[in-house]
Protein backbone atom coordinates (compact mmCIF):
# COMPACT_ATOMS: atom_id res chain seq x y z
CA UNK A 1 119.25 143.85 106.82
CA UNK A 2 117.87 143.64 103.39
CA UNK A 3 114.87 141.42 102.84
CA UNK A 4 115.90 138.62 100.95
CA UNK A 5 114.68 134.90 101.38
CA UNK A 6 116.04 131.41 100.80
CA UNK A 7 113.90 128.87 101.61
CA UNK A 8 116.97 127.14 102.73
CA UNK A 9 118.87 129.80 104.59
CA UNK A 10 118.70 131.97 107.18
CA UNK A 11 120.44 135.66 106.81
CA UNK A 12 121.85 136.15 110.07
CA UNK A 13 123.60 139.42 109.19
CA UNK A 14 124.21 141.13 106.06
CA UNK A 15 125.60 139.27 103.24
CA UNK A 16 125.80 136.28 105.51
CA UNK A 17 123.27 133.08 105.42
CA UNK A 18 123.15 129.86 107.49
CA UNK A 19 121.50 126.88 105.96
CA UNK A 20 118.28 125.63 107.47
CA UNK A 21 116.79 122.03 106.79
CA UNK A 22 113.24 120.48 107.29
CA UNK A 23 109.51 121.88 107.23
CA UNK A 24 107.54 123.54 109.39
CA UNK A 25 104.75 121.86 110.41
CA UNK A 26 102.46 124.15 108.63
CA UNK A 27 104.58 122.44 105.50
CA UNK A 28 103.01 119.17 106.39
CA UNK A 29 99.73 117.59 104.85
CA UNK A 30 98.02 114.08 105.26
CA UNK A 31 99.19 111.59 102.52
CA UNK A 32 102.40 113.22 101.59
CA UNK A 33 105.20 110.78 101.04
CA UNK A 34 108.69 112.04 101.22
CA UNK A 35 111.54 109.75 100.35
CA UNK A 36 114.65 110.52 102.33
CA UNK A 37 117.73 110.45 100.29
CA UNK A 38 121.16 109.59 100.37
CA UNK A 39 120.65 105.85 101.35
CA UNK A 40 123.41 104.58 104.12
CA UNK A 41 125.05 101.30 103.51
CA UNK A 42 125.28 99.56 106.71
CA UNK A 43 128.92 97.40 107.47
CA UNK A 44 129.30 94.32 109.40
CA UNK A 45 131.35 95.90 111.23
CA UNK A 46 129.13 98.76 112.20
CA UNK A 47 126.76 95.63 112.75
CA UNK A 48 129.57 94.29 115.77
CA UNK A 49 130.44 97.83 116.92
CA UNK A 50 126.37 98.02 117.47
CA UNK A 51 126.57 94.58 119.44
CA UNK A 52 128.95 95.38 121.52
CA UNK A 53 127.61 99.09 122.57
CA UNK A 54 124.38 97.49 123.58
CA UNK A 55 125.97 94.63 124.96
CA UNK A 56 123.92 92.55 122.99
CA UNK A 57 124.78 88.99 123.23
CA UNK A 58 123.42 87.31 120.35
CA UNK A 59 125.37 85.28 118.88
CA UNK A 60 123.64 85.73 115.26
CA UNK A 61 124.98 89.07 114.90
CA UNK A 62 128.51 89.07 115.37
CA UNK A 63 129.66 84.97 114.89
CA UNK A 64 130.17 84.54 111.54
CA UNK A 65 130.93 80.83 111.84
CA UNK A 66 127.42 80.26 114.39
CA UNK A 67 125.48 82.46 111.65
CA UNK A 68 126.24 79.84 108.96
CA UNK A 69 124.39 76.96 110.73
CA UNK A 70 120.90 79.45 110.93
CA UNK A 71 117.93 79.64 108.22
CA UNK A 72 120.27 83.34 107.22
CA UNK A 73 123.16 81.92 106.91
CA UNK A 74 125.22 85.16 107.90
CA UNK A 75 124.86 87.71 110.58
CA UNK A 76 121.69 89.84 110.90
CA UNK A 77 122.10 93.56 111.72
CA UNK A 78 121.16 94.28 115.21
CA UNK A 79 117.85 95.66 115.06
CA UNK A 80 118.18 98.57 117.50
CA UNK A 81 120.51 99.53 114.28
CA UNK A 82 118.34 99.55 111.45
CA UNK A 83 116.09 101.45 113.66
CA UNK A 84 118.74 104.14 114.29
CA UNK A 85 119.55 104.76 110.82
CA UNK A 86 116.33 105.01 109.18
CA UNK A 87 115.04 107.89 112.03
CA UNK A 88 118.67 109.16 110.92
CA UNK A 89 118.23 109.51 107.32
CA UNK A 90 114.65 111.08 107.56
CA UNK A 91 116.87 113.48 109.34
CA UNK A 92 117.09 116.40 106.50
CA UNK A 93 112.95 116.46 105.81
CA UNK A 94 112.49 116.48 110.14
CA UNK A 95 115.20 118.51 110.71
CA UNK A 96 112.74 120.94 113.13
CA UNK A 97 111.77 118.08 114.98
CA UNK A 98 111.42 118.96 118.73
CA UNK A 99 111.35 115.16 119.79
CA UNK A 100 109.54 111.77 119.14
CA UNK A 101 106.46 111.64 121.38
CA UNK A 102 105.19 108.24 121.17
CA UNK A 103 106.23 105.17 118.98
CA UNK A 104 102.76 103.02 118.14
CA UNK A 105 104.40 100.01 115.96
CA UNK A 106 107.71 99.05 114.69
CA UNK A 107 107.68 96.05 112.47
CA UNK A 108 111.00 94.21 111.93
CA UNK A 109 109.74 92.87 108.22
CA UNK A 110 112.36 91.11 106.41
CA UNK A 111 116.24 90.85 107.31
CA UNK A 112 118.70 92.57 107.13
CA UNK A 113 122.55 92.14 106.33
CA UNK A 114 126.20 93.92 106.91
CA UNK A 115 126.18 95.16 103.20
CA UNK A 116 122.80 95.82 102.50
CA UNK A 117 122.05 99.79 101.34
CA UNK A 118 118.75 101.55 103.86
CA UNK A 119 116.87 103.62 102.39
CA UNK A 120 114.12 105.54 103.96
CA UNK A 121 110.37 106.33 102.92
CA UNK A 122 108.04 108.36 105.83
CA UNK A 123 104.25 109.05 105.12
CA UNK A 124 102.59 111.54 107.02
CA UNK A 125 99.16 110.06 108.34
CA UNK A 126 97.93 112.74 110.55
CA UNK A 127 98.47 116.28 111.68
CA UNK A 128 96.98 117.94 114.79
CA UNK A 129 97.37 121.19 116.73
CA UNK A 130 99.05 120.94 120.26
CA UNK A 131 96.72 122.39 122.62
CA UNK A 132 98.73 125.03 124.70
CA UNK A 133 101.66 124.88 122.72
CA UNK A 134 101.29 127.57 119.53
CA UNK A 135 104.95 126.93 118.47
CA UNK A 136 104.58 123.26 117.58
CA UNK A 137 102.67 120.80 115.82
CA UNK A 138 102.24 116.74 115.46
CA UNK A 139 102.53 114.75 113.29
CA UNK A 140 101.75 111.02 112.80
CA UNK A 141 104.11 109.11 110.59
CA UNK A 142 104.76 105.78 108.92
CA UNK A 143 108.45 105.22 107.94
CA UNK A 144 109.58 102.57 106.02
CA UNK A 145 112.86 100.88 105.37
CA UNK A 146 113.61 99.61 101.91
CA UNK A 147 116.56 97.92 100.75
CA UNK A 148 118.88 98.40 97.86
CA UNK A 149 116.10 95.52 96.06
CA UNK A 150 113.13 97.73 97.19
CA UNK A 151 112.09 94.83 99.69
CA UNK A 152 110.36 96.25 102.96
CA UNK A 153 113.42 95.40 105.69
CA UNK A 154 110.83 97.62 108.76
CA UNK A 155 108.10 100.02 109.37
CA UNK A 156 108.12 102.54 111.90
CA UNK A 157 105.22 104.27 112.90
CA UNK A 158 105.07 107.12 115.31
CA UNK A 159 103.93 110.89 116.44
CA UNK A 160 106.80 113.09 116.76
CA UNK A 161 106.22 117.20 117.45
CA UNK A 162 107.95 119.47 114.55
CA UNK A 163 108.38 123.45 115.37
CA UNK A 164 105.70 125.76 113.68
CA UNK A 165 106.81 128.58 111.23
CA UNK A 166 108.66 131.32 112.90
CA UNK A 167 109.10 129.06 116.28
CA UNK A 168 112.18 127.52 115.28
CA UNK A 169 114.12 128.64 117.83
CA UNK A 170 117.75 128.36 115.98
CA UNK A 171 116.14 130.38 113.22
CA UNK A 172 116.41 133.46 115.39
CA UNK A 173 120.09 133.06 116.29
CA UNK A 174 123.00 134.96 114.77
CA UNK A 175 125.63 131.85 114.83
């Protein structure tokens, strides 16, 4: 094969590329902000749909009519949702993320509604070498949920372990 390189793609024969997302770890560096982009507007519906998968009971999220007699006056989105989307939308940037290792705080800041827009905003606090394992790396992280106001709806923040350069272990196959 000829040498030719996308940052983006993989040649996995000749003439023939496969698209690649997120950084290596070695990509990664203490302070950088990346903010994750297209937002996701969340439904009501997918607000029920996540109620009833959990089997979560509270009223407030699903009872339109008991909603109206709380301080929101409407249903909230299931928490375990917001939470699902935002790690979902940081998706593209972490895309050689091996798995989250630890979660340290997750702040539930402000409310949030079927409607509202998510976007997401991830800091990288720390990075450290794995000791015995040369093909990944952690990081620390702080991400943050904004809404389509810019008003802080949660903050994540945990350690997850991302693939180093040449590690990725899809990289190497010729699907």
């Amino acid at each position: 094969m000829a040498e030719f390189a996308f940052t983006s793609y993989v040649q996995v024969g000749e003439h023939r590329y496969r698209e690649r997302f997120g950084l290596d770890f070695e990509d990664f560096a203490i302070g950088q902000v990346f903010k994750h982009r297209p937002g996701l507007t969340i439904s009501q519906q997918d607000n029920v749909e996540e109620s009833m998968d959990t089997l979560n009971q509270a009223m407030i999220h699903f009872d339109a009519h008991y909603a109206a007699k709380t301080e929101f006056q409407r249903p909230l989105v299931v928490s375990t949702l917001t939470l699902q989307r935002l790690i979902g939308l940081t998706w593209k940037t972490f895309a050689k993320k091996v798995r989250i290792l630890e979660w340290a705080d997750i702040s539930m800041t402000r409310p949030v509604f079927g409607g509202d827009t998510l976007y997401a905003e991830t800091e990288i606090k720390d990075t450290q070498e794995v000791p015995g394992n040369p093909t990944c790396g952690k990081l620390t992280v702080i991400t943050k949920g904004i809404n389509q106001d810019g008003t802080l709806v949660c903050s994540m923040a945990y350690d997850i372990l991302v693939y180093k350069r040449d590690s990725v272990p899809f990289d190497k196959a010729n699907y």
